[in-house]
C-alpha atoms as a PDB file:
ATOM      1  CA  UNK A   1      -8.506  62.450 -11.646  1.00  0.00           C
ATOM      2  CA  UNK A   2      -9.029  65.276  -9.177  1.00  0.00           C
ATOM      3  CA  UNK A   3      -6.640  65.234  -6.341  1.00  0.00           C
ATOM      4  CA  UNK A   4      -8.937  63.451  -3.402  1.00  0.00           C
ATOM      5  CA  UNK A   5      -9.509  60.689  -5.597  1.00  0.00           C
ATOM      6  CA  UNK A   6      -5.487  60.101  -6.398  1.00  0.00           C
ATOM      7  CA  UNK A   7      -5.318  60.376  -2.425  1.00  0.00           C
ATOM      8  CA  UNK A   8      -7.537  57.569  -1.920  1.00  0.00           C
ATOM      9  CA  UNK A   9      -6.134  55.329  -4.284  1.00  0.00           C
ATOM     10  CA  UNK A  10      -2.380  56.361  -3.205  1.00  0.00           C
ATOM     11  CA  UNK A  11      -3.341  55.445   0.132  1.00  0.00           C
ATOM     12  CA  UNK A  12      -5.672  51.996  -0.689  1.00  0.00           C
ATOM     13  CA  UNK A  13      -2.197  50.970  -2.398  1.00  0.00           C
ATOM     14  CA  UNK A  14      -0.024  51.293   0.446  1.00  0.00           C
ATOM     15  CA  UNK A  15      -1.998  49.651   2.742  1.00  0.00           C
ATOM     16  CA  UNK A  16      -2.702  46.745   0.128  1.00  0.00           C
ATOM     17  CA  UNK A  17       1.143  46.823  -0.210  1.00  0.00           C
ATOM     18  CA  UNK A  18       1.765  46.911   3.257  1.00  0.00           C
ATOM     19  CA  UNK A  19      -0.978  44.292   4.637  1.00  0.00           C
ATOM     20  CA  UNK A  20       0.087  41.807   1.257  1.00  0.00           C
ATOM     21  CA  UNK A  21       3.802  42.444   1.231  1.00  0.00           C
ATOM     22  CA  UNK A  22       4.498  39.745   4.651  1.00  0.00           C
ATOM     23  CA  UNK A  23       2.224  36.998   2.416  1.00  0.00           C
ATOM     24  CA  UNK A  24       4.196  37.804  -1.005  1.00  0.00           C
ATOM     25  CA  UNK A  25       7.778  37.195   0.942  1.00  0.00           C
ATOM     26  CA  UNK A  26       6.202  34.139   2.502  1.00  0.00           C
ATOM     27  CA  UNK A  27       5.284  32.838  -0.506  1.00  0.00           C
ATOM     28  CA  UNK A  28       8.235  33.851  -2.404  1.00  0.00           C
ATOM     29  CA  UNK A  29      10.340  31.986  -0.026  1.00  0.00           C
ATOM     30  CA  UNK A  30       8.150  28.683   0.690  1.00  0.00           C
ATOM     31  CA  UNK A  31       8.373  28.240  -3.590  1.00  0.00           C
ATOM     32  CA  UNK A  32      11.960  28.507  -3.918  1.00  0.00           C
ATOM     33  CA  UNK A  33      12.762  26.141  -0.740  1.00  0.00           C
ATOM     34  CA  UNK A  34      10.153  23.624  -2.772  1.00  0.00           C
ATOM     35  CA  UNK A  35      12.232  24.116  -5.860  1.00  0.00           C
ATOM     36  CA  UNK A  36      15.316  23.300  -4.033  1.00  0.00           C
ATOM     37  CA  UNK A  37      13.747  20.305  -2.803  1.00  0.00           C
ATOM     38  CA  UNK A  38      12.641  19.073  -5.685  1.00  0.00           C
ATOM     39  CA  UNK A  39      16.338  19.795  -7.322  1.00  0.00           C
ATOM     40  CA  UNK A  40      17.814  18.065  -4.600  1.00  0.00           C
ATOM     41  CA  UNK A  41      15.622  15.010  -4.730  1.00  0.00           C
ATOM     42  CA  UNK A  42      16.461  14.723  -8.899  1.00  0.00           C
ATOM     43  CA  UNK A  43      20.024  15.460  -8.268  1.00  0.00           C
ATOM     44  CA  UNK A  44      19.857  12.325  -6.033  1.00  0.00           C
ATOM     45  CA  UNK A  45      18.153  10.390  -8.152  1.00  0.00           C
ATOM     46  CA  UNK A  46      20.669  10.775 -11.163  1.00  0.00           C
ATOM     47  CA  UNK A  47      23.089   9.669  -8.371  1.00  0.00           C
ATOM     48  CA  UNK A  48      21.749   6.678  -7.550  1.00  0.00           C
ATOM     49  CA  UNK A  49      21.147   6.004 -11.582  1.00  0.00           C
ATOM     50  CA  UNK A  50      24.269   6.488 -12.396  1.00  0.00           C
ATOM     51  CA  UNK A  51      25.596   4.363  -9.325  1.00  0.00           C
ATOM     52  CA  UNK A  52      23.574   1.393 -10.843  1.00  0.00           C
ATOM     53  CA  UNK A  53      24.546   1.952 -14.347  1.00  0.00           C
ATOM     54  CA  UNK A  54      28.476   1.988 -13.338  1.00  0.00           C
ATOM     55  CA  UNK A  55      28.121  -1.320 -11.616  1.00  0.00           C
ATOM     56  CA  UNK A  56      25.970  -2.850 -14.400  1.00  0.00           C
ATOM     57  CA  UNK A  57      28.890  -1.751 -16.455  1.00  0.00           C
ATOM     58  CA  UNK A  58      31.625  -2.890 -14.069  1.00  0.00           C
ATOM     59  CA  UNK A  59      30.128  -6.187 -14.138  1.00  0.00           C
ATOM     60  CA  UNK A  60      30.093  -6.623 -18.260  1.00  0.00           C
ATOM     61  CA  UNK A  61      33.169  -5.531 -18.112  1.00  0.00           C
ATOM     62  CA  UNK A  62      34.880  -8.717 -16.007  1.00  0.00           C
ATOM     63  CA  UNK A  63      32.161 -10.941 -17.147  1.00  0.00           C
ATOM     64  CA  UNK A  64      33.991 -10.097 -20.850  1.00  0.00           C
ATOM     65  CA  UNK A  65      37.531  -9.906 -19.081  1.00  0.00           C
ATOM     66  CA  UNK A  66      36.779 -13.178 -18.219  1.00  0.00           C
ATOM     67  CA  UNK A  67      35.726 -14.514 -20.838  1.00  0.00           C
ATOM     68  CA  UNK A  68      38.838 -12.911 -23.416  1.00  0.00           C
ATOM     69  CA  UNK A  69      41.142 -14.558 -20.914  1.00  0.00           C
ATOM     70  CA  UNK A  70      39.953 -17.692 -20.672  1.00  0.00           C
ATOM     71  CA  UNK A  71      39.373 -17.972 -24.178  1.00  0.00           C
ATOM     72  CA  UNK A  72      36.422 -19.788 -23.613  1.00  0.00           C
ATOM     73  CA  UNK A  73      32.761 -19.519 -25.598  1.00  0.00           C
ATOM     74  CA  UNK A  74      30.536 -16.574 -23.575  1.00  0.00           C
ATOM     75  CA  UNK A  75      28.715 -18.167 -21.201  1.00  0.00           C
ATOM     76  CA  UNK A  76      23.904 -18.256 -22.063  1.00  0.00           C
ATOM     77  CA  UNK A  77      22.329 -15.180 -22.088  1.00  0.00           C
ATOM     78  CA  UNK A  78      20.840 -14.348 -18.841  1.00  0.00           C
ATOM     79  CA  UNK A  79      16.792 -13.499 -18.992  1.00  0.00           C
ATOM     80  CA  UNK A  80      17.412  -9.518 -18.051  1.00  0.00           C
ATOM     81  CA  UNK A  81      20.259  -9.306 -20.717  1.00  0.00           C
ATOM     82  CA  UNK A  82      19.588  -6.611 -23.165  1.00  0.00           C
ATOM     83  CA  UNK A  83      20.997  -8.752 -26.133  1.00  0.00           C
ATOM     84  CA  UNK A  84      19.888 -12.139 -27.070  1.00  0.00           C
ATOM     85  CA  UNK A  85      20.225 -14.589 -29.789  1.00  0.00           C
ATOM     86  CA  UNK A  86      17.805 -13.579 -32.294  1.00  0.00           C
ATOM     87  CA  UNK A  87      18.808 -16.376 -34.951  1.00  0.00           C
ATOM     88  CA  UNK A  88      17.717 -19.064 -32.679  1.00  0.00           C
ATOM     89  CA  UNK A  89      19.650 -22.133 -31.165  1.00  0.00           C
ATOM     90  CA  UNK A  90      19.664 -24.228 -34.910  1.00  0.00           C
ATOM     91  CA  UNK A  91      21.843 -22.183 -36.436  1.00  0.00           C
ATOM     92  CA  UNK A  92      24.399 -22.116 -32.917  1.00  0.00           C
ATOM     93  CA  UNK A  93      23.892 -26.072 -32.756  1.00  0.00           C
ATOM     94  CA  UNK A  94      24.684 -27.131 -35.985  1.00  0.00           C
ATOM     95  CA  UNK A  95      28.292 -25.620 -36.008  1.00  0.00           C
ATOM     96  CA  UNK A  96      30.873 -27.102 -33.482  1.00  0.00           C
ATOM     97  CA  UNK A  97      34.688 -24.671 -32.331  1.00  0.00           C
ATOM     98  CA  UNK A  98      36.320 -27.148 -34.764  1.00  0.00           C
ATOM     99  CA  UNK A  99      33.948 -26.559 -37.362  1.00  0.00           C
ATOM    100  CA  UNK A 100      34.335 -22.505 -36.990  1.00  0.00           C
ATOM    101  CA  UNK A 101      38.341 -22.566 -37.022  1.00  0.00           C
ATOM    102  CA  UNK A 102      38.955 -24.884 -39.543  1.00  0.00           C
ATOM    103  CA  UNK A 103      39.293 -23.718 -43.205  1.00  0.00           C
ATOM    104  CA  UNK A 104      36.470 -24.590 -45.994  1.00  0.00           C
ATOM    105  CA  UNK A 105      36.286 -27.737 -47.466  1.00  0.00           C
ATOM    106  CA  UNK A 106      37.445 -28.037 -50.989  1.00  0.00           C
ATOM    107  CA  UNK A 107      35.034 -28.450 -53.628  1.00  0.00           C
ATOM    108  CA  UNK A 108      36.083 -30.090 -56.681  1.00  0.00           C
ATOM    109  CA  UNK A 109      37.363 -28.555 -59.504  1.00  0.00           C
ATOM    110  CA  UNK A 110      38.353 -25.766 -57.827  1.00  0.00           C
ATOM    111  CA  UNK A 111      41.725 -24.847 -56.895  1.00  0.00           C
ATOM    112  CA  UNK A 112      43.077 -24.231 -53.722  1.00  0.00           C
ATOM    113  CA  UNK A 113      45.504 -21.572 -52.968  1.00  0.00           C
ATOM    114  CA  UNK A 114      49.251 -22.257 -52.069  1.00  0.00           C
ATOM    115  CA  UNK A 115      50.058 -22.036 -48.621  1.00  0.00           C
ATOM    116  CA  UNK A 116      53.399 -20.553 -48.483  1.00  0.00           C
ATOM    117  CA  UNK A 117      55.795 -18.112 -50.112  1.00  0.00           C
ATOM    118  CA  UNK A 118      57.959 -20.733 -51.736  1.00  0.00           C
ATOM    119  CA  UNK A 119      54.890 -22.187 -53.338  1.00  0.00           C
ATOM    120  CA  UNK A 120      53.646 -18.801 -55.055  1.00  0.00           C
ATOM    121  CA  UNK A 121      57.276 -18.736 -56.254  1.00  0.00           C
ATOM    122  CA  UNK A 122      57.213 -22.453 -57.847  1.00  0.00           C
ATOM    123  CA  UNK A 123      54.087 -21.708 -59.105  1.00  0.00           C
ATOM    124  CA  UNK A 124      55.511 -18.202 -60.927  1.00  0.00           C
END
């Protein structure tokens, strides 16, 4: 390159730098307020997700504190419960609470196991 021609292009660049520079700011800065935006608007979406998930959780939570103190059976699964009964209701219908706490019945010829100390030690 001769020296007129690196004149020409020294000066083509600074006036393409000067005339482009105001558009490259502008656009710098209009992409990272968008960004920030858009961070904001996620950031406030995890909020409000994790807002409903606590109370969901809040809820199970004295729905089973109620049900531990009252020692009573949990109550039907609700439609938007995550867990249901996959067995079916025959197998929850044919047993009663009397049924479930009370020991097996005895079959015959088979022996049942003593009940208390003093009867292991007879039985030594």
């Amino acid at each position: 390159m001769d020296a007129a021609m690196l004149e020409h292009v020294v000066s083509m660049v600074a006036i393409v730098m000067t005339m482009g520079m105001p558009i490259g700011i502008t656009f710098v800065v209009k992409h990272f307020k968008y960004k920030h935006r858009e961070f904001d608007a996620e950031l406030e979406a995890r909020k409000l997700l994790s807002e409903r998930d606590r109370v969901e959780l809040e809820k199970r939570i004295e729905r089973l504190e109620t049900i531990v103190m009252s020692g009573a059976r949990p109550p039907a699964a609700e439609p938007g419960a995550r867990f249901t009964n996959v067995a079916g209701p025959a197998l929850g219908a044919a047993r009663s609470d009397a049924d479930l706490f009370s020991s097996p019945p005895d079959r015959p010829g088979t022996e049942t196991a003593p009940a208390t100390p003093r009867a292991l030690r007879e039985k030594a």
